[in-house]
N, C-alpha and C. Protein backbone atom coordinates (compact mmCIF):
# COMPACT_ATOMS: atom_id res chain seq x y z
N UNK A 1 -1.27 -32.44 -4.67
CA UNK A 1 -0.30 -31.55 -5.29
C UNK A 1 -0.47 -30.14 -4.74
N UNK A 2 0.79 -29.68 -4.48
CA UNK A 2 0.54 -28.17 -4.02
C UNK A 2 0.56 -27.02 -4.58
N UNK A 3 -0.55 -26.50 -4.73
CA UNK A 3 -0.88 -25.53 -5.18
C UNK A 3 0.13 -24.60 -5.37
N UNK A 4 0.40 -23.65 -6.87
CA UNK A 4 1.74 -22.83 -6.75
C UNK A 4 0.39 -20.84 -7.20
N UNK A 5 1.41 -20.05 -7.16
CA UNK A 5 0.96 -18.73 -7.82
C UNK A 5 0.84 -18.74 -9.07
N UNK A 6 -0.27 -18.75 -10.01
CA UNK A 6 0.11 -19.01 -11.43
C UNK A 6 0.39 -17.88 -12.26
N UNK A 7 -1.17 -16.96 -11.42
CA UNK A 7 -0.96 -15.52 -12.38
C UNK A 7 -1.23 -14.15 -11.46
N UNK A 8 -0.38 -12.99 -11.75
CA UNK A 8 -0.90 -11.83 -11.03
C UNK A 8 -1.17 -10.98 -12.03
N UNK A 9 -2.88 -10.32 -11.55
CA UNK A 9 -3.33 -8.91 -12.76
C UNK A 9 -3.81 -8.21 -11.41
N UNK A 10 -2.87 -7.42 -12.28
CA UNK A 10 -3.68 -5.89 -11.63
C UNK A 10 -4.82 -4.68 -12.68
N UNK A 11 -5.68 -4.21 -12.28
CA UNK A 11 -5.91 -3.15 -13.32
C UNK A 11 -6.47 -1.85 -12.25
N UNK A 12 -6.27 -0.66 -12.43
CA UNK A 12 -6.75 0.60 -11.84
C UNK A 12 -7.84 0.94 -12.37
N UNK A 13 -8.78 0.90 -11.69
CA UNK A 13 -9.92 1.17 -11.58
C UNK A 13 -10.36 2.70 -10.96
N UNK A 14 -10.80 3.90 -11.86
CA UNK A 14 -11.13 5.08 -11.53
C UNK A 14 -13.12 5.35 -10.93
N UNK A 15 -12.98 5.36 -9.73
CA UNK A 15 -14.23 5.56 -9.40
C UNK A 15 -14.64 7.37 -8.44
N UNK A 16 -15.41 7.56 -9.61
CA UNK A 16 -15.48 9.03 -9.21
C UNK A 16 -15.95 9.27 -7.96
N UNK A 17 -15.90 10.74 -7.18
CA UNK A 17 -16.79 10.66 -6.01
C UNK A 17 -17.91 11.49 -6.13
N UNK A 18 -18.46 11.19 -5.11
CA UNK A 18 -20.19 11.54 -5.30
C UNK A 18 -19.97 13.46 -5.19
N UNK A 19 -18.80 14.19 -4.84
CA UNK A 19 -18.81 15.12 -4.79
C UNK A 19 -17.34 15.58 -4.53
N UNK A 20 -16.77 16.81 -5.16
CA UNK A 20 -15.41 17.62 -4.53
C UNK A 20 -14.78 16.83 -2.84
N UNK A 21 -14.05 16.65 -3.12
CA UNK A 21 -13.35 15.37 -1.57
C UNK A 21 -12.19 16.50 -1.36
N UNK A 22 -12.43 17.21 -0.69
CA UNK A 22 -11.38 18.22 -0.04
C UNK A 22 -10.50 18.13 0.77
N UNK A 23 -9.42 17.55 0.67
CA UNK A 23 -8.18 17.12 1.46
C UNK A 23 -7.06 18.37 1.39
N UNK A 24 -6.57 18.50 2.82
CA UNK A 24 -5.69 19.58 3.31
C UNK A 24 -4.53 19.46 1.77
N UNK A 25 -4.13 18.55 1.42
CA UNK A 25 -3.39 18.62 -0.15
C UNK A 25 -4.06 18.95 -1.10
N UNK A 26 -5.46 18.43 -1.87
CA UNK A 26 -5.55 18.52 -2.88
C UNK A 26 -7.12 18.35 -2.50
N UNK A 27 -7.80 18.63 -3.60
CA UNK A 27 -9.57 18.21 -3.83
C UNK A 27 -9.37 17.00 -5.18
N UNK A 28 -10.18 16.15 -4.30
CA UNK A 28 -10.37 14.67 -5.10
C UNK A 28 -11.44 15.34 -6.05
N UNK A 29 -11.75 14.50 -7.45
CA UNK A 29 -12.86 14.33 -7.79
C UNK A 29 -13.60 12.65 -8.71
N UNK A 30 -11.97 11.97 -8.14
CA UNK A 30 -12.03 10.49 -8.77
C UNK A 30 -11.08 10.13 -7.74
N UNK A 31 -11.55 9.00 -7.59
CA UNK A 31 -10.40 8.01 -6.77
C UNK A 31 -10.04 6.51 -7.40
N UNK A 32 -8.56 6.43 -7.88
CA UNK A 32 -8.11 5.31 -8.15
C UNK A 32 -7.92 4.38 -7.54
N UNK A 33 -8.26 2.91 -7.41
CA UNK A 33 -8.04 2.11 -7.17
C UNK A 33 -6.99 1.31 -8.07
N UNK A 34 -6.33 0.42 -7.25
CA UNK A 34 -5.39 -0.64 -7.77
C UNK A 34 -6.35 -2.08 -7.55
N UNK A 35 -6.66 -3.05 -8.72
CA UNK A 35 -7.32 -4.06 -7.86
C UNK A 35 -6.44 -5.42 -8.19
N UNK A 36 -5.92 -6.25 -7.46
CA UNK A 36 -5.25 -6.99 -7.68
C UNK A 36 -5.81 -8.83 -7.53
N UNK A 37 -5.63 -9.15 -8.96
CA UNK A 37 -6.72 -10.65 -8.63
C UNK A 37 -4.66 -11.33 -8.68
N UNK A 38 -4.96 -12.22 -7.97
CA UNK A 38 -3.86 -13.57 -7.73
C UNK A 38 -4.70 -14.94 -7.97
N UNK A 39 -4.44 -15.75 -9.11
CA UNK A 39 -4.62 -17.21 -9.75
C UNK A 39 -4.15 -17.94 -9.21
N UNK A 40 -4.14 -19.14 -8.52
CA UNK A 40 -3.57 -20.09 -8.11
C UNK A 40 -3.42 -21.58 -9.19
N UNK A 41 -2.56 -22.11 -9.24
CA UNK A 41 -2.80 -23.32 -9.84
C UNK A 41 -3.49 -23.90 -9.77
N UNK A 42 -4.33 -23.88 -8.98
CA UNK A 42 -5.85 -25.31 -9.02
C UNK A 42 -6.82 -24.24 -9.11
N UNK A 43 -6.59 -23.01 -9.39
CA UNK A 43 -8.26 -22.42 -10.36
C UNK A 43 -8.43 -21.38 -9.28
N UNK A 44 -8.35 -21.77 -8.06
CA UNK A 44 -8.59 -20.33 -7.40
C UNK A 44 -8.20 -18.79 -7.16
N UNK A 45 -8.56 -17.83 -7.09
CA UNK A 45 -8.27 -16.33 -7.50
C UNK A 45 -8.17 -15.91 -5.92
N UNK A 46 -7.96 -14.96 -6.33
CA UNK A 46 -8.20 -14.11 -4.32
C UNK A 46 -8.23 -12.73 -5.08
N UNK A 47 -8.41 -11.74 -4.01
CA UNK A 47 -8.58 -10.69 -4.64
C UNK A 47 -8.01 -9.17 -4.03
N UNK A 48 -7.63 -8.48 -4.24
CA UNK A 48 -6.82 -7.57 -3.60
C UNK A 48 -6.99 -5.83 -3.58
N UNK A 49 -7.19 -4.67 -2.93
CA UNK A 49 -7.09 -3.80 -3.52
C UNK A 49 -6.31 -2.77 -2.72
N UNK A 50 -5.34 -1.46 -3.37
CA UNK A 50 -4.88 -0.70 -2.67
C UNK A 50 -5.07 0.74 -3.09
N UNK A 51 -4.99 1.71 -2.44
CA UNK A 51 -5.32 2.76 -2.84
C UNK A 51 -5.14 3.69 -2.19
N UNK A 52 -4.58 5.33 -2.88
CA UNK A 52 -3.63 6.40 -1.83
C UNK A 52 -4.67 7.30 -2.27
N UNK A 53 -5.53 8.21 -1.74
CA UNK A 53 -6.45 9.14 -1.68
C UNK A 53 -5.51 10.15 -2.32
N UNK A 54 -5.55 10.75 -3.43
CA UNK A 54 -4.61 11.87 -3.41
C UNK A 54 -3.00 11.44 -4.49
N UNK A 55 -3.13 10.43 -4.53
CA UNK A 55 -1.99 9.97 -5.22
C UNK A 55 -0.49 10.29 -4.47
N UNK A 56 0.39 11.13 -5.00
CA UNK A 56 1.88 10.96 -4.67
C UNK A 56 1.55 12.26 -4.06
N UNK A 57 0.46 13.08 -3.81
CA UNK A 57 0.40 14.34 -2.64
C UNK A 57 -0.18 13.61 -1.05
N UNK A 58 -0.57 12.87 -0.95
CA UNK A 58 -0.72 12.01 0.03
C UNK A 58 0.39 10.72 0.58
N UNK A 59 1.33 10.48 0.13
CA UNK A 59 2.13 9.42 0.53
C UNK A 59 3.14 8.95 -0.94
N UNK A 60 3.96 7.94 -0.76
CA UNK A 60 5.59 7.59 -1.25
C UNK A 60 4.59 6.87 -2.52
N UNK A 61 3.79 5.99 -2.63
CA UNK A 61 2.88 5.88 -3.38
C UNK A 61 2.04 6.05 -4.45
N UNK A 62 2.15 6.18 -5.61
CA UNK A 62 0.85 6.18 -6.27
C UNK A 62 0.12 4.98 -6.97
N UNK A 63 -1.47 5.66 -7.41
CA UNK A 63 -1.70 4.01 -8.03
C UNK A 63 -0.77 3.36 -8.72
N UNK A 64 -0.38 4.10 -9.85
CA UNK A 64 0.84 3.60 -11.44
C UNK A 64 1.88 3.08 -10.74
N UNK A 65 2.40 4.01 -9.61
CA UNK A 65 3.50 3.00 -8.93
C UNK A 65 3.19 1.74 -8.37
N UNK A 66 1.68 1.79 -7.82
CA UNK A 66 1.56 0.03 -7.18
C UNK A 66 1.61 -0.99 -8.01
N UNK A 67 0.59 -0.27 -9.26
CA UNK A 67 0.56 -1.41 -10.40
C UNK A 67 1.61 -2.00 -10.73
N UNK A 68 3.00 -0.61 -10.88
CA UNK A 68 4.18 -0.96 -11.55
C UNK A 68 4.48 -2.33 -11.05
N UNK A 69 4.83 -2.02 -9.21
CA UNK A 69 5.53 -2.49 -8.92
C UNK A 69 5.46 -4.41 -8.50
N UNK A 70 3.52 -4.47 -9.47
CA UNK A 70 3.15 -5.24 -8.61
C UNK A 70 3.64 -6.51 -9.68
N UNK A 71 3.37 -6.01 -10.99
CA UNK A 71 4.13 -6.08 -12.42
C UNK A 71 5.19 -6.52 -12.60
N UNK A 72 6.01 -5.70 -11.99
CA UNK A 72 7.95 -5.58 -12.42
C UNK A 72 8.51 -6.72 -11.56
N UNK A 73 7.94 -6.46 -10.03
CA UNK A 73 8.48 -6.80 -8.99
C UNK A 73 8.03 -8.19 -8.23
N UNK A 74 6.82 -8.02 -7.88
CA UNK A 74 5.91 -8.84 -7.18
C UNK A 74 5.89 -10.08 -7.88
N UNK A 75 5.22 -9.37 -8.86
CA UNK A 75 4.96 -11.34 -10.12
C UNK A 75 6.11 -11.98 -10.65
N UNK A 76 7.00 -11.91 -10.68
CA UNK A 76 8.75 -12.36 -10.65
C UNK A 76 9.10 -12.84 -9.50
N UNK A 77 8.74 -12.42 -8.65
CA UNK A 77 8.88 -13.21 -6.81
C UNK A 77 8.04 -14.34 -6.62
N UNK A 78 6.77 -13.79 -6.73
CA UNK A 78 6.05 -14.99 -6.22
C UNK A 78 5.60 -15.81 -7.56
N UNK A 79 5.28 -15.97 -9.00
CA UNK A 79 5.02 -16.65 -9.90
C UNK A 79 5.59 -17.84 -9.63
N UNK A 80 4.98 -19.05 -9.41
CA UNK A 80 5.50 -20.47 -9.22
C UNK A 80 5.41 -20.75 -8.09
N UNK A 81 5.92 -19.96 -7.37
CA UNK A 81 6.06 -20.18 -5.40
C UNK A 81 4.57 -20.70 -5.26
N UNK A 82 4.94 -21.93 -4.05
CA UNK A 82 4.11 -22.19 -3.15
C UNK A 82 3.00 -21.53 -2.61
N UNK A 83 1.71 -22.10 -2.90
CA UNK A 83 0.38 -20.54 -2.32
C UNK A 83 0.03 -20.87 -1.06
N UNK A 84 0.29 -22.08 -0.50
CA UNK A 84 -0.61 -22.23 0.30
C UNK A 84 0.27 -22.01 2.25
N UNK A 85 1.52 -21.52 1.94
CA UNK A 85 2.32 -21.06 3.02
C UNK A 85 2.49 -19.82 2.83
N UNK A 86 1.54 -18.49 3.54
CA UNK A 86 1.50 -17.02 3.52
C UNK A 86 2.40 -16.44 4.37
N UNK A 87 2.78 -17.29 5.55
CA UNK A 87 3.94 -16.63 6.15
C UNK A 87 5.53 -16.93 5.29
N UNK A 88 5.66 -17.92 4.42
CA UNK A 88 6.77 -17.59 3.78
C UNK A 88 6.76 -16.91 2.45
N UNK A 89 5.60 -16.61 1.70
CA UNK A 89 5.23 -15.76 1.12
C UNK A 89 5.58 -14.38 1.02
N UNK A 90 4.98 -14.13 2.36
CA UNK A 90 4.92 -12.31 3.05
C UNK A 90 6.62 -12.27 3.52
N UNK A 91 7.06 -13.36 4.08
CA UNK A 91 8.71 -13.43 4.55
C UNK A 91 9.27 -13.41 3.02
N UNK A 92 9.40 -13.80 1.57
CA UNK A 92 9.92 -13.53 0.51
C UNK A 92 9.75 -12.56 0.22
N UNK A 93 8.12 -11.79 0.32
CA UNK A 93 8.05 -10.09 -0.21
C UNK A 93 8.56 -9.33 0.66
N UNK A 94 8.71 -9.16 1.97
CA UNK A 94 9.40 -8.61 2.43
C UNK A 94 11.34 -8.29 2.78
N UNK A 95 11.44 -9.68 2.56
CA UNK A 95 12.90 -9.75 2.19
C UNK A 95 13.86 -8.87 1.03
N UNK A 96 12.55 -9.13 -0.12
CA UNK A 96 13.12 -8.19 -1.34
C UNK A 96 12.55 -7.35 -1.72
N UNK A 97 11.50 -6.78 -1.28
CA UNK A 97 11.05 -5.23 -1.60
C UNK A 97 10.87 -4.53 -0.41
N UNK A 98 11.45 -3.70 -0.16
CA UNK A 98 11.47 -2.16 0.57
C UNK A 98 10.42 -1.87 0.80
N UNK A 99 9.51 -0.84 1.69
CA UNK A 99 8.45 -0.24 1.44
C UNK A 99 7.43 -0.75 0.75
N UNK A 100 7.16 0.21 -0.11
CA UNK A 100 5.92 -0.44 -1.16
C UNK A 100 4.52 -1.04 -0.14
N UNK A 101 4.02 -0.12 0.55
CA UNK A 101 3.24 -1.07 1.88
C UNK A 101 2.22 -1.06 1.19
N UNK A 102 1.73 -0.15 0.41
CA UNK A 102 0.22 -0.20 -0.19
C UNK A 102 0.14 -1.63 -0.93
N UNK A 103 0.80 -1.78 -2.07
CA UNK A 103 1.68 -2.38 -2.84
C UNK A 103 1.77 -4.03 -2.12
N UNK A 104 2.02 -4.25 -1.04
CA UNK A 104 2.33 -4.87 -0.25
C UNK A 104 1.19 -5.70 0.15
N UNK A 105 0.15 -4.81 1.14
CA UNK A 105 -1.81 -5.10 1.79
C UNK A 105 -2.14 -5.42 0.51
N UNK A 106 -2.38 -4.90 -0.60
CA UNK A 106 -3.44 -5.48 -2.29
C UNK A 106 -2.76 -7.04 -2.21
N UNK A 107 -1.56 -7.27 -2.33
CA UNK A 107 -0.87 -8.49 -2.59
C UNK A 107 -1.24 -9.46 -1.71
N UNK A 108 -0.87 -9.22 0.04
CA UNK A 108 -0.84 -10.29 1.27
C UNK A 108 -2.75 -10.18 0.71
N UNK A 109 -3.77 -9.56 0.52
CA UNK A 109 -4.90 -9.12 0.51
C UNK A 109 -5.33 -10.23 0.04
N UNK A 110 -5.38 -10.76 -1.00
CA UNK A 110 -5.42 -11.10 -2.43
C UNK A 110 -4.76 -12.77 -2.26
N UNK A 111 -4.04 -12.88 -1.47
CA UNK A 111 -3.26 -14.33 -1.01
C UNK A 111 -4.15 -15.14 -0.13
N UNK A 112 -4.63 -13.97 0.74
CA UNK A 112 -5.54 -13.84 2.46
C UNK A 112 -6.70 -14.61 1.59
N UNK A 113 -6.98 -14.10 0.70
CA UNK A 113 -8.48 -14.23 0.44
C UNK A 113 -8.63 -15.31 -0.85
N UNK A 114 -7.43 -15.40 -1.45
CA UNK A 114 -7.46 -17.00 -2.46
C UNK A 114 -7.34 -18.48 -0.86
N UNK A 115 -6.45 -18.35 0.00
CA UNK A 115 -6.04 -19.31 0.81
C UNK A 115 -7.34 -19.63 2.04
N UNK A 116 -8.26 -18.21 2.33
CA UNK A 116 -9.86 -18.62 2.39
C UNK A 116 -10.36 -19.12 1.76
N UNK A 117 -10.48 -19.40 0.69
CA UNK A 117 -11.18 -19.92 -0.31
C UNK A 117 -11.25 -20.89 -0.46
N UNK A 118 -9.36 -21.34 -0.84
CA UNK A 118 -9.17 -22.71 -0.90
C UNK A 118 -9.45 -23.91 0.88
N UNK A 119 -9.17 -23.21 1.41
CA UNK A 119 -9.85 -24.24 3.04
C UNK A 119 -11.54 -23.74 3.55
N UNK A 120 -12.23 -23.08 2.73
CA UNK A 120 -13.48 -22.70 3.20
C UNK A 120 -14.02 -22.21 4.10
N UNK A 121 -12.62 -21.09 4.45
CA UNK A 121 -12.64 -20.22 5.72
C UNK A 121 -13.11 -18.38 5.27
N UNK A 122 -13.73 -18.07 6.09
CA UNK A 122 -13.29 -16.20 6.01
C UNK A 122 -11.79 -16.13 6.29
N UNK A 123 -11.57 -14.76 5.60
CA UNK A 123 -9.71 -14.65 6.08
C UNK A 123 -9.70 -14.15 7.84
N UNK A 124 -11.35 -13.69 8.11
CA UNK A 124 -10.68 -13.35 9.76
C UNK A 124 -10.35 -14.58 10.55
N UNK A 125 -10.84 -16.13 9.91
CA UNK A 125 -9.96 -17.21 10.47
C UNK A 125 -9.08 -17.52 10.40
N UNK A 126 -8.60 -16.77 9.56
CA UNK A 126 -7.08 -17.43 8.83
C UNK A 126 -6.35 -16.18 9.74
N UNK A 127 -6.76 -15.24 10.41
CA UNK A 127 -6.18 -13.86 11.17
C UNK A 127 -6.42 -14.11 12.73
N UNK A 128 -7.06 -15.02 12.85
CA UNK A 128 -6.78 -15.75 14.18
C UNK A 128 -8.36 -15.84 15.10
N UNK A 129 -9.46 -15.05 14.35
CA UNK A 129 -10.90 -15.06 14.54
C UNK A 129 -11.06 -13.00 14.52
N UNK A 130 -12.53 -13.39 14.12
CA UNK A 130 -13.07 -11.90 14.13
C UNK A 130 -13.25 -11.92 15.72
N UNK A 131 -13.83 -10.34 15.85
CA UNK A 131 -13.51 -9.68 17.06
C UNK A 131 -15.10 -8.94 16.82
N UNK A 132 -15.49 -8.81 15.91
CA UNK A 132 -16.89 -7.92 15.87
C UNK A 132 -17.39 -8.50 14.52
N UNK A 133 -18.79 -8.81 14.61
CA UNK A 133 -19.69 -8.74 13.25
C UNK A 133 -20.23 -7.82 12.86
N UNK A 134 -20.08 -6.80 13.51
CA UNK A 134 -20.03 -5.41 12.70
C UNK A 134 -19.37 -4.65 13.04
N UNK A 135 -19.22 -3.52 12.06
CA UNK A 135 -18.58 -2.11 12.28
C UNK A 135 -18.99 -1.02 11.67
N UNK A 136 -18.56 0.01 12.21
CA UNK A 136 -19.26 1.36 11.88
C UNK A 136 -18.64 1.66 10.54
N UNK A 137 -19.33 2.08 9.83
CA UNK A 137 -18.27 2.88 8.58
C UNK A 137 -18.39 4.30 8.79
N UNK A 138 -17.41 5.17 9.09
CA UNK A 138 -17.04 6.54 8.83
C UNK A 138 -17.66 7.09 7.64
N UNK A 139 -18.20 7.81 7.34
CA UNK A 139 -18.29 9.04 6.10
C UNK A 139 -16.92 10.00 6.54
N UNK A 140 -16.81 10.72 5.42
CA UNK A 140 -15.96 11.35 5.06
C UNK A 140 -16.82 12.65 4.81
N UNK A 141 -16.87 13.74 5.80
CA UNK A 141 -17.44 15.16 5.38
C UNK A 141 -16.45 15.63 5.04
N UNK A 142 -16.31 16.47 3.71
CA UNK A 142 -15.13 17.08 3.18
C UNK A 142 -15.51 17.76 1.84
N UNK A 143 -16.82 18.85 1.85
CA UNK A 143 -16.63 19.16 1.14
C UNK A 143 -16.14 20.30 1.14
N UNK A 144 -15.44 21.18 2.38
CA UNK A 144 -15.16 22.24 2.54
C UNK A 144 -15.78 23.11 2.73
N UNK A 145 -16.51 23.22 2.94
CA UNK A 145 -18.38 24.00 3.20
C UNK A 145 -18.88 23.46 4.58
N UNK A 146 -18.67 23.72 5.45
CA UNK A 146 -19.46 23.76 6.99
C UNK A 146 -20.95 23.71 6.68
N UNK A 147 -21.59 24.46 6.06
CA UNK A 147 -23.17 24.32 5.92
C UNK A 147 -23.11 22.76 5.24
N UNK A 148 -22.76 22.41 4.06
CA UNK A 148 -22.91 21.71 3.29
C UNK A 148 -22.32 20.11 3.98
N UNK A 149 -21.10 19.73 4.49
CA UNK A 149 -20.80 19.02 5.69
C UNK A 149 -22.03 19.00 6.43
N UNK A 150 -22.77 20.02 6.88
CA UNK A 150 -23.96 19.46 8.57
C UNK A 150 -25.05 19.09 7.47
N UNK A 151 -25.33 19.44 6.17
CA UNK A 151 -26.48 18.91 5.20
C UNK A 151 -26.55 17.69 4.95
N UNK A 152 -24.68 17.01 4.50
CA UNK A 152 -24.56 16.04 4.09
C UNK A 152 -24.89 15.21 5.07
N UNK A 153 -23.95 15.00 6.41
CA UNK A 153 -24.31 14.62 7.85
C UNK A 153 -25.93 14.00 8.26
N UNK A 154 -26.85 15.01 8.50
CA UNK A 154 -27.37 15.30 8.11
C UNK A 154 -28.42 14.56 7.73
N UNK A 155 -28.11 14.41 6.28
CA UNK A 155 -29.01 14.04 5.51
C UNK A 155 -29.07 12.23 5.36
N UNK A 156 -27.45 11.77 5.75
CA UNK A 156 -27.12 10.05 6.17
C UNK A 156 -27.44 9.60 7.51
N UNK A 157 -27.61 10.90 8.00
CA UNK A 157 -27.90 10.29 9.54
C UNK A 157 -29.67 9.72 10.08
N UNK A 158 -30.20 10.90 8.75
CA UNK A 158 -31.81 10.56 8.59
C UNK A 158 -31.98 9.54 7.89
N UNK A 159 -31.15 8.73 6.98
CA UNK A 159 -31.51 7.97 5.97
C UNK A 159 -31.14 6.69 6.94
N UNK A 160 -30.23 6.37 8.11
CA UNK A 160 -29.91 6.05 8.88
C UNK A 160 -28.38 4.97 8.14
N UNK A 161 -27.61 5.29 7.38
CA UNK A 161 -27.14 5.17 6.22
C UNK A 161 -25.70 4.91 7.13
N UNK A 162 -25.30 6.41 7.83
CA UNK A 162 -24.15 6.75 8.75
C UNK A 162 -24.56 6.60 9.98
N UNK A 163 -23.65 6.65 11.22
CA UNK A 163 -23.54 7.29 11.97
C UNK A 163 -22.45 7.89 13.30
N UNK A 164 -22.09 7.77 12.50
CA UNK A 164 -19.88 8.54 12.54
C UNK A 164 -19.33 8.74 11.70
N UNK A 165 -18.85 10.12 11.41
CA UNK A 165 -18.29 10.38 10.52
C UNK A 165 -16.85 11.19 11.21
N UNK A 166 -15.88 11.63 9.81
CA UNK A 166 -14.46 12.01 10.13
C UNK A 166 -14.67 13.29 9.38
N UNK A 167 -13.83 13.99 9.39
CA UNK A 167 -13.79 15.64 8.83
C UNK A 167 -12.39 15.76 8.39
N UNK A 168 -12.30 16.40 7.23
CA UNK A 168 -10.90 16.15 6.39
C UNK A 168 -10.82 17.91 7.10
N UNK A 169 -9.95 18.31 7.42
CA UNK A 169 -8.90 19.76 7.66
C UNK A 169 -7.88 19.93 7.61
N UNK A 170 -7.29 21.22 7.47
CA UNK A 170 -5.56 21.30 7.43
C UNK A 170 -5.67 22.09 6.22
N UNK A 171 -6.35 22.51 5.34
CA UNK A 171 -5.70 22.96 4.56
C UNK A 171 -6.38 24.74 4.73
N UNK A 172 -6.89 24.64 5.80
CA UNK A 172 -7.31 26.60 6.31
C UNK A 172 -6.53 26.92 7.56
N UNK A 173 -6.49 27.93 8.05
CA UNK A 173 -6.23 28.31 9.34
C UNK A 173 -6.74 27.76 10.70
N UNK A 174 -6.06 26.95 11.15
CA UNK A 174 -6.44 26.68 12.34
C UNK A 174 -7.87 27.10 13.13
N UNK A 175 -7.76 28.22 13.01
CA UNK A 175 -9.14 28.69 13.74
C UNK A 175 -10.53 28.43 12.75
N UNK A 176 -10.13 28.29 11.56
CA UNK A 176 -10.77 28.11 10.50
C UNK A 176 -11.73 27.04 10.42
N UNK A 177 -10.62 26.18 11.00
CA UNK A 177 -11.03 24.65 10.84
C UNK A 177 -11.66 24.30 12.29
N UNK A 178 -11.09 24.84 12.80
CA UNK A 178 -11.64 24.76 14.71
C UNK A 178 -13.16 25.21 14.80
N UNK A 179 -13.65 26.23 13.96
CA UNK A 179 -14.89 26.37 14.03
C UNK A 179 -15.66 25.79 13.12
N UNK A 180 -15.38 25.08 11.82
CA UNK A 180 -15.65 24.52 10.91
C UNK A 180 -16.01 22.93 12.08
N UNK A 181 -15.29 22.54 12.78
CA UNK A 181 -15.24 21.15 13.86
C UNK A 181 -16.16 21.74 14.37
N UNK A 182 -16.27 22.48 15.15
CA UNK A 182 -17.48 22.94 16.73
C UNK A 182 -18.46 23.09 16.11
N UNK A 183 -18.83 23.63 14.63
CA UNK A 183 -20.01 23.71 14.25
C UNK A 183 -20.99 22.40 14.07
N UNK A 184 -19.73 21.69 13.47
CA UNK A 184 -20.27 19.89 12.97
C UNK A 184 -20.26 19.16 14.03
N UNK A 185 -19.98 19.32 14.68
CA UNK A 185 -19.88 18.52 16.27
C UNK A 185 -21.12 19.18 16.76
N UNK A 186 -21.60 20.20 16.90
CA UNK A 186 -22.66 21.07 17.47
C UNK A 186 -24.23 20.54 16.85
N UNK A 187 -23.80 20.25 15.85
CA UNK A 187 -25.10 20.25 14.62
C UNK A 187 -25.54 18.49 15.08
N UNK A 188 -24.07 17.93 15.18
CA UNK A 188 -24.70 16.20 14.48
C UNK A 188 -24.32 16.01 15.38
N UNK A 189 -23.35 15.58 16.62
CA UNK A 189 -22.63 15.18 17.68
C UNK A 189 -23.49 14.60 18.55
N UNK A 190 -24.76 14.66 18.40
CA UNK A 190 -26.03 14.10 19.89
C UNK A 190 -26.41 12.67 18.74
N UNK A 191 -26.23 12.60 18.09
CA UNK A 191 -26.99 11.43 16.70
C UNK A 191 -25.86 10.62 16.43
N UNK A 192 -24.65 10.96 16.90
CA UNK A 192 -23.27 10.40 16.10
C UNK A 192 -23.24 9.01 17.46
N UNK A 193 -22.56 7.66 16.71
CA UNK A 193 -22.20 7.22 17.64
C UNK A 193 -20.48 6.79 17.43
N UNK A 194 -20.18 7.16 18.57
CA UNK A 194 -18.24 7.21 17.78
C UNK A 194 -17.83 5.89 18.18
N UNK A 195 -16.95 5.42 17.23
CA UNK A 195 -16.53 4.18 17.09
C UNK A 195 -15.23 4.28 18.17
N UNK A 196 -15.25 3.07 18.82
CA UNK A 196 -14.35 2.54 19.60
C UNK A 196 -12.52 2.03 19.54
């Protein structure tokens, strides 16, 4: 018997950050998540999440809107449908909702990773094979503080924790930020290894 969509929950999940997240729009001091579980008829879940740094000052997006839409829109589309065909799935959500891309990745996310489950695959098989067993993760220096950025840096690069990071700017003067870069590039740039 073939498996159908039985249930979609979403809930937003507020996870603070370890410090002021200084983005050329706004300074974070929590970041919402959307997390989206999908039920299948024979018991299996998948799991999903999306999330706009910044809310509706960063992009068309916010969490409340993903949830809404995942709610109003999404679970009325796919509830009942067939789980175990993702290309006609993603071809139904795309047919009838617009945009909504965040909205969109939590959902295909969440399908990706119940339809691993159910054949006893990772989803990078189901994506055609991985390409790397590892990857670098970026830090995010942003606390707006140049000293405090080469501390943080720094201080992950000794713990051996990081080692590439990104720099949030835009919201000073050009030259502002240009020396705010040459300093952090100056300080950590011999320890950094930049991702490909």
């Amino acid at each position: 018997m073939t498996a159908t969509v039985e249930r979609i929950e979403s809930w937003l999940v507020d996870v603070p950050t370890i410090r002021p997240h200084k983005l050329s729009m706004t300074t974070m001091g929590c970041q919402t998540l959307v997390i989206v579980r999908i039920t299948r008829s024979d018991g299996i879940s998948g799991i999903g999440e999306a999330t706009t740094i910044g809310g509706l000052s960063y992009g068309a997006e916010s969490p409340e809107a993903i949830q809404s839409a995942i709610t109003h829109y999404f679970t009325p589309l796919l509830k009942g449908q067939p789980a175990e065909n993702l290309n006609a799935l993603t071809s139904r959500i795309h047919s009838a909702i617009k945009g909504n891309t965040f909205a969109k990745s939590a959902i295909e996310t969440a399908l990706l990773d119940a339809q691993g489950k159910a054949l006893g695959l990772p989803v990078s098989a189901l994506l055609g094979g991985a390409l790397n067993t590892v990857l670098p993760v970026l830090w995010t220096l942003a606390s707006g503080n140049t000293d405090n950025d080469i501390a943080e840096g720094q201080r992950l690069l000794d713990a051996g924790r990081h080692r590439a990071f990104k720099l949030k700017i835009g919201a000073r003067e050009l030259e502002t930020d240009l020396r705010h870069t040459r300093a952090i590039v100056e300080a950590l740039g011999g320890s950094c290894q930049y991702p490909r």
